[in-house]
N, C-alpha and C. Protein backbone atom coordinates (compact mmCIF):
# COMPACT_ATOMS: atom_id res chain seq x y z
N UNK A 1 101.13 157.69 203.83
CA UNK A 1 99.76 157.58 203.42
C UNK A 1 99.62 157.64 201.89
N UNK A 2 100.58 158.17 201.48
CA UNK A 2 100.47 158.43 199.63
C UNK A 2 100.75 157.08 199.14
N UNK A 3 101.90 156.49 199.37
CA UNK A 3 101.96 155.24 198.89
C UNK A 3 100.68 154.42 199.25
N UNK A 4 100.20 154.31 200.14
CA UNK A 4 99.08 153.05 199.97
C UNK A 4 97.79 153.83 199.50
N UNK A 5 97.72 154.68 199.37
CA UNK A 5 96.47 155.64 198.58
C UNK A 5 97.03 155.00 196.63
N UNK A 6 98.07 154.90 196.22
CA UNK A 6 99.16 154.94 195.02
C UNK A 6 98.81 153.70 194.64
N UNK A 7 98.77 152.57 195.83
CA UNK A 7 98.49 151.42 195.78
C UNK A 7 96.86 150.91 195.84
N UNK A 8 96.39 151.42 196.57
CA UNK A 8 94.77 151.24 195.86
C UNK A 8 94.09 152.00 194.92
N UNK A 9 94.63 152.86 194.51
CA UNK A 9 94.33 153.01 192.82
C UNK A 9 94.94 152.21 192.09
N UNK A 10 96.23 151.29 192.25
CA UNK A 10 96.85 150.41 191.13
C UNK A 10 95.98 149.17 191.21
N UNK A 11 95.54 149.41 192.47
CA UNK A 11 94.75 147.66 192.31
C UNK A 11 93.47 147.94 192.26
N UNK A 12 92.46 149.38 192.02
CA UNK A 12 91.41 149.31 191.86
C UNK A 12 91.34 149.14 190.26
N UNK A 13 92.59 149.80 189.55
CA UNK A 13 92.84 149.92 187.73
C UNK A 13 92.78 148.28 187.57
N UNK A 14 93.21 147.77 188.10
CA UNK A 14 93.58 146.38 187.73
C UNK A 14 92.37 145.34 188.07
N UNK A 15 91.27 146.08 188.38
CA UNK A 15 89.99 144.98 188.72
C UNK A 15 89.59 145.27 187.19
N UNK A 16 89.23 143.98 186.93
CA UNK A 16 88.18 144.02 185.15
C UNK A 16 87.34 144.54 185.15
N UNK A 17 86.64 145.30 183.86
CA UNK A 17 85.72 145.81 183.61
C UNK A 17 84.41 144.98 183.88
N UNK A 18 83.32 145.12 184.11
CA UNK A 18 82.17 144.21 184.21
C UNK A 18 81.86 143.88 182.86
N UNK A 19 81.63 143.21 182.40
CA UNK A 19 81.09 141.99 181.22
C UNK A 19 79.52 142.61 180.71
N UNK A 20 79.48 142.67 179.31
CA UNK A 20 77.76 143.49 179.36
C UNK A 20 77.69 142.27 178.62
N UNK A 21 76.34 142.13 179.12
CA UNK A 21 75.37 140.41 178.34
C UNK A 21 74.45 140.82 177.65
N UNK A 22 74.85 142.03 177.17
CA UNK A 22 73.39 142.07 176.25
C UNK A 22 73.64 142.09 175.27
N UNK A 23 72.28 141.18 174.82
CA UNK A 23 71.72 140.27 173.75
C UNK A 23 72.38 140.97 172.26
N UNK A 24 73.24 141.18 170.94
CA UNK A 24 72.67 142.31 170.12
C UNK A 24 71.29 142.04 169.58
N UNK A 25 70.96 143.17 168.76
CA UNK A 25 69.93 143.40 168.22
C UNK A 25 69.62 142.80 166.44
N UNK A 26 69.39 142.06 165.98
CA UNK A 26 69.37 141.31 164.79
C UNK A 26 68.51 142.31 163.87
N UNK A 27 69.10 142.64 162.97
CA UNK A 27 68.77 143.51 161.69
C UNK A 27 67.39 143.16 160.95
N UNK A 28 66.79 143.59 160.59
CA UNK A 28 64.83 143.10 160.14
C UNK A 28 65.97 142.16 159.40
N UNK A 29 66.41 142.28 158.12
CA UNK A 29 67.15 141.61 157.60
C UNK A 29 67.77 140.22 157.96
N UNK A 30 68.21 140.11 158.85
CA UNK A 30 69.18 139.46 159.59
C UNK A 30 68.05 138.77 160.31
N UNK A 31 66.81 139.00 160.59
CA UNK A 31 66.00 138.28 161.65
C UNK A 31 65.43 137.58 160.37
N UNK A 32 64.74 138.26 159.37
CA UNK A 32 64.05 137.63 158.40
C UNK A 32 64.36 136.24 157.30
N UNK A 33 66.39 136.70 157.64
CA UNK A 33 67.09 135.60 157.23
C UNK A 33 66.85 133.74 158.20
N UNK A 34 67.45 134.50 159.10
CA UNK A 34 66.95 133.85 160.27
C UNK A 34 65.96 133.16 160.50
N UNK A 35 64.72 133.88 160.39
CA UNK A 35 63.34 132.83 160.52
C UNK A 35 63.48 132.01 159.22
N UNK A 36 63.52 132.54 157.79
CA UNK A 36 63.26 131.75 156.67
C UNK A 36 64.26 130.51 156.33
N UNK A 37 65.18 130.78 157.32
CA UNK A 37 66.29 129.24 157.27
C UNK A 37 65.67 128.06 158.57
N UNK A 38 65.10 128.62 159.49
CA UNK A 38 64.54 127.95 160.57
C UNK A 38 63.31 127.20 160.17
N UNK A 39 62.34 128.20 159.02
CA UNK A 39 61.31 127.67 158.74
C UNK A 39 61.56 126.66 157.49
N UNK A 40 62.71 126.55 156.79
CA UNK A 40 63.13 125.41 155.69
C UNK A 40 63.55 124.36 156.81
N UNK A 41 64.06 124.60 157.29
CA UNK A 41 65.40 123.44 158.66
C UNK A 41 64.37 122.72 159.42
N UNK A 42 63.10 122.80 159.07
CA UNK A 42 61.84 121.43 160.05
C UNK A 42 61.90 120.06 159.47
N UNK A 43 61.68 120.58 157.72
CA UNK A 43 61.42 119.68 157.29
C UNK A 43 62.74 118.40 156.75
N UNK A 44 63.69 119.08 157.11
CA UNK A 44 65.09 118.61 157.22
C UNK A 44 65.20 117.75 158.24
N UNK A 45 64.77 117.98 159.35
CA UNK A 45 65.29 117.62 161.30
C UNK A 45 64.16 116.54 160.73
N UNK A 46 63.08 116.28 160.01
CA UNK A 46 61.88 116.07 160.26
C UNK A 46 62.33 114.18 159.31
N UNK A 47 63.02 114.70 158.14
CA UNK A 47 63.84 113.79 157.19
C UNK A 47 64.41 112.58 158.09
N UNK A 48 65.36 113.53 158.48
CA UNK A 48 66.85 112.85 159.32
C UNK A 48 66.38 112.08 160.19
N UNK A 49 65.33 112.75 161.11
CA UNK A 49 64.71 111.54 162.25
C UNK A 49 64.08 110.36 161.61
N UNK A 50 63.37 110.82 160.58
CA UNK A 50 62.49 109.78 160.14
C UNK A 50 63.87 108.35 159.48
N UNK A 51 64.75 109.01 158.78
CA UNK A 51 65.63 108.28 158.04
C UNK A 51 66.84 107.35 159.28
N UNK A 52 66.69 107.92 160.40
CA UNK A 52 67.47 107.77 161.80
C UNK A 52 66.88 106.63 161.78
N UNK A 53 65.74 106.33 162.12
CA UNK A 53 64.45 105.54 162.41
C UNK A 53 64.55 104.18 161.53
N UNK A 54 64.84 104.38 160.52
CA UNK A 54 64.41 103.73 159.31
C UNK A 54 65.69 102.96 159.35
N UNK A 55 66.75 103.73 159.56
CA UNK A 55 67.83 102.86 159.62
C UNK A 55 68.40 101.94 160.94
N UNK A 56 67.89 102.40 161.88
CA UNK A 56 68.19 101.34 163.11
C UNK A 56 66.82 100.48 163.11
N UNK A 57 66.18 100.33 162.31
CA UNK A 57 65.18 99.52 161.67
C UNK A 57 66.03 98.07 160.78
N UNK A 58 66.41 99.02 160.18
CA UNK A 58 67.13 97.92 159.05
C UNK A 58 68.21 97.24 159.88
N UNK A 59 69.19 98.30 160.55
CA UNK A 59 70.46 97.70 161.70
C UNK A 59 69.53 96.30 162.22
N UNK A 60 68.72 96.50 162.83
CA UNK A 60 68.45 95.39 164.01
C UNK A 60 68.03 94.35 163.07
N UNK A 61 67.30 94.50 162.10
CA UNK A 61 66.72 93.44 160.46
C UNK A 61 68.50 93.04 160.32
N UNK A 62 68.72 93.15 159.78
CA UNK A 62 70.22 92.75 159.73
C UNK A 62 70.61 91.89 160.52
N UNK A 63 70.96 92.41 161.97
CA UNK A 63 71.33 91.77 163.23
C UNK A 63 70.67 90.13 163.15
N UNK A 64 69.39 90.40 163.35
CA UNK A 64 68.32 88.94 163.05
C UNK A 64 68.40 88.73 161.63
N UNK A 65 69.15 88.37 160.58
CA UNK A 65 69.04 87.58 159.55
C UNK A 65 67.90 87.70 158.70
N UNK A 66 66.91 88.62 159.51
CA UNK A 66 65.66 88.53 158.42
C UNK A 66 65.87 88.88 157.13
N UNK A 67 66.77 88.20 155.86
CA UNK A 67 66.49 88.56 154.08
C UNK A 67 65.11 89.64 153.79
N UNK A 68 63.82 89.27 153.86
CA UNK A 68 63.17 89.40 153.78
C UNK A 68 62.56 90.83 154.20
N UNK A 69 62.41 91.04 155.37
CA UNK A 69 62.26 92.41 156.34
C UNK A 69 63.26 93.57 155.81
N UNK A 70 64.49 92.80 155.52
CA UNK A 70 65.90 93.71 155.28
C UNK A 70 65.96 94.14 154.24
N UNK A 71 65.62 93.28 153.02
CA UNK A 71 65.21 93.89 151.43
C UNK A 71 64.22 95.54 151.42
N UNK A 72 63.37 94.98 152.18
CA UNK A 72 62.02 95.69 152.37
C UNK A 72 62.51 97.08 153.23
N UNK A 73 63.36 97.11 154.24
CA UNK A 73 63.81 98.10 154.87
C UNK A 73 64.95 98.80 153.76
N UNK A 74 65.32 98.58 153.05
CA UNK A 74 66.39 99.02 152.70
C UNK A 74 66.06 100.05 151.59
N UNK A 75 65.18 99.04 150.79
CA UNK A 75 64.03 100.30 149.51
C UNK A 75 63.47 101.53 150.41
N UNK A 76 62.84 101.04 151.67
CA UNK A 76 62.66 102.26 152.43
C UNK A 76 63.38 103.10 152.53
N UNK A 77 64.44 102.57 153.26
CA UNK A 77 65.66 103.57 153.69
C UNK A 77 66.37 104.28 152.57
N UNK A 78 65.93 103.70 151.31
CA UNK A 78 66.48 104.37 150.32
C UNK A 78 65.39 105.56 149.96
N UNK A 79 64.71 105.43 149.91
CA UNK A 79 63.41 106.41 149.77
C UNK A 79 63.38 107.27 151.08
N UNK A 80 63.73 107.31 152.12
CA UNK A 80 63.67 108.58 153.36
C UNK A 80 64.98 109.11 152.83
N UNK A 81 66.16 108.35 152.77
CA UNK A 81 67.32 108.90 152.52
C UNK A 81 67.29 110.24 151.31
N UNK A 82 66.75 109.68 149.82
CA UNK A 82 66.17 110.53 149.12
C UNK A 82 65.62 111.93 149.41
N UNK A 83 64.54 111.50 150.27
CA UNK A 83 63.64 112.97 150.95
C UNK A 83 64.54 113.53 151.45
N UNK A 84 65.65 113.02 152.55
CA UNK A 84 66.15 113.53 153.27
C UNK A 84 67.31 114.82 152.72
N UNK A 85 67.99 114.26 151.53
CA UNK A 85 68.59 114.63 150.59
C UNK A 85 68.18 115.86 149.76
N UNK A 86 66.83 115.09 149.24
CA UNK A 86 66.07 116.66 148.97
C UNK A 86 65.97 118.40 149.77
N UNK A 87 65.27 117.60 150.87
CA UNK A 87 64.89 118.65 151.64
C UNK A 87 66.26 119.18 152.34
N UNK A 88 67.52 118.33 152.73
CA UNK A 88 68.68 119.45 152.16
C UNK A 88 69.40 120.60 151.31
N UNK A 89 69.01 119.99 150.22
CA UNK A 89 69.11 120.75 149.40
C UNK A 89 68.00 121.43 149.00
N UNK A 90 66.82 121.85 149.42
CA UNK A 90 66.28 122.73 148.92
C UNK A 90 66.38 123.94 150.41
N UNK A 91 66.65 123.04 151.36
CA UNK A 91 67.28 124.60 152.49
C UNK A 91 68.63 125.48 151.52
N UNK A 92 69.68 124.72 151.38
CA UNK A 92 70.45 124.97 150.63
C UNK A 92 70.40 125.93 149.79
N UNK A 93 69.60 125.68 148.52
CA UNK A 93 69.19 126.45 147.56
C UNK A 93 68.59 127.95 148.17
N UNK A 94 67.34 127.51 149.23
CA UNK A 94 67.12 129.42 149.89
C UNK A 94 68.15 129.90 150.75
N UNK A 95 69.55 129.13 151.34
CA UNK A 95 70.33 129.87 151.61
C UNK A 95 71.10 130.71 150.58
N UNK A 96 71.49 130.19 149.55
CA UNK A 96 72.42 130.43 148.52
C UNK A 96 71.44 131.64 148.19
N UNK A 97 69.61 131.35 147.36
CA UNK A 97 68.84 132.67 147.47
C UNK A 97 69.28 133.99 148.32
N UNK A 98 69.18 133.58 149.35
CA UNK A 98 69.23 134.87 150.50
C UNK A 98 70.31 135.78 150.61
N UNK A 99 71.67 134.49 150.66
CA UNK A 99 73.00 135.19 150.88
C UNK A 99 73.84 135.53 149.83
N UNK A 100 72.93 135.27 148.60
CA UNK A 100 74.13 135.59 147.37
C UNK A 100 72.90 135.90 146.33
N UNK A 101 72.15 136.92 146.39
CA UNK A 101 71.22 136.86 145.19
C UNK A 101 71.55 137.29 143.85
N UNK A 102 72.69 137.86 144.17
CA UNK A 102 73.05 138.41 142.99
C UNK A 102 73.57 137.13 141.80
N UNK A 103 74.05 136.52 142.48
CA UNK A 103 74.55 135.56 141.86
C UNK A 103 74.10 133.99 141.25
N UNK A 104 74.23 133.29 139.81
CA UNK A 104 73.56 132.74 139.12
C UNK A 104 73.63 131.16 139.67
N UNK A 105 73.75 130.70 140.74
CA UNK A 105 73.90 129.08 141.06
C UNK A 105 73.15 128.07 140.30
């Protein structure tokens, strides 16, 4: 009886621990970082789609030969691309703010 008593303690040791799923807790800090990169990152998503747009605009102008349409799409696309560029880099810039203030970029 000792041996198989010997033996279901070796194989109860050997079942895994249960897994904890909880969430951590994000630092005021750490949350405040958080929202103020989320609230720069709209006008970014907001760029990219528009510039997404602009360019399978021009793709299909292309495709059909339109000179004309395609000139005209392209100054566009150069001008969203721009914004788009911008508003990268000005998320950028309040990350670099946030995570390195000490320092002169």
């Amino acid at each position: 009886m000792q041996a198989k008593d010997a033996a279901m303690v070796e194989a109860l040791a050997a079942v895994p621990k249960r897994e904890r799923h909880e969430t951590r807790q994000l630092s005021t800090e750490e949350a405040y970082l958080e929202w103020k990169l989320a609230l720069a990152a709209e006008p970014v998503v907001k760029a990219a789609e528009e510039a997404e747009k602009v360019y399978e605009e021009l793709c299909e102008a292309e495709s059909e030969l339109n000179e004309e349409n395609v000139d005209k799409l392209r100054l566009q696309y150069e001008k969203v691309a721009d914004s788009w560029t911008n508003e990268c880099t000005k998320w950028y810039d309040i990350y670099l703010d946030e995570m390195y203030p000490e320092s002169d970029f």
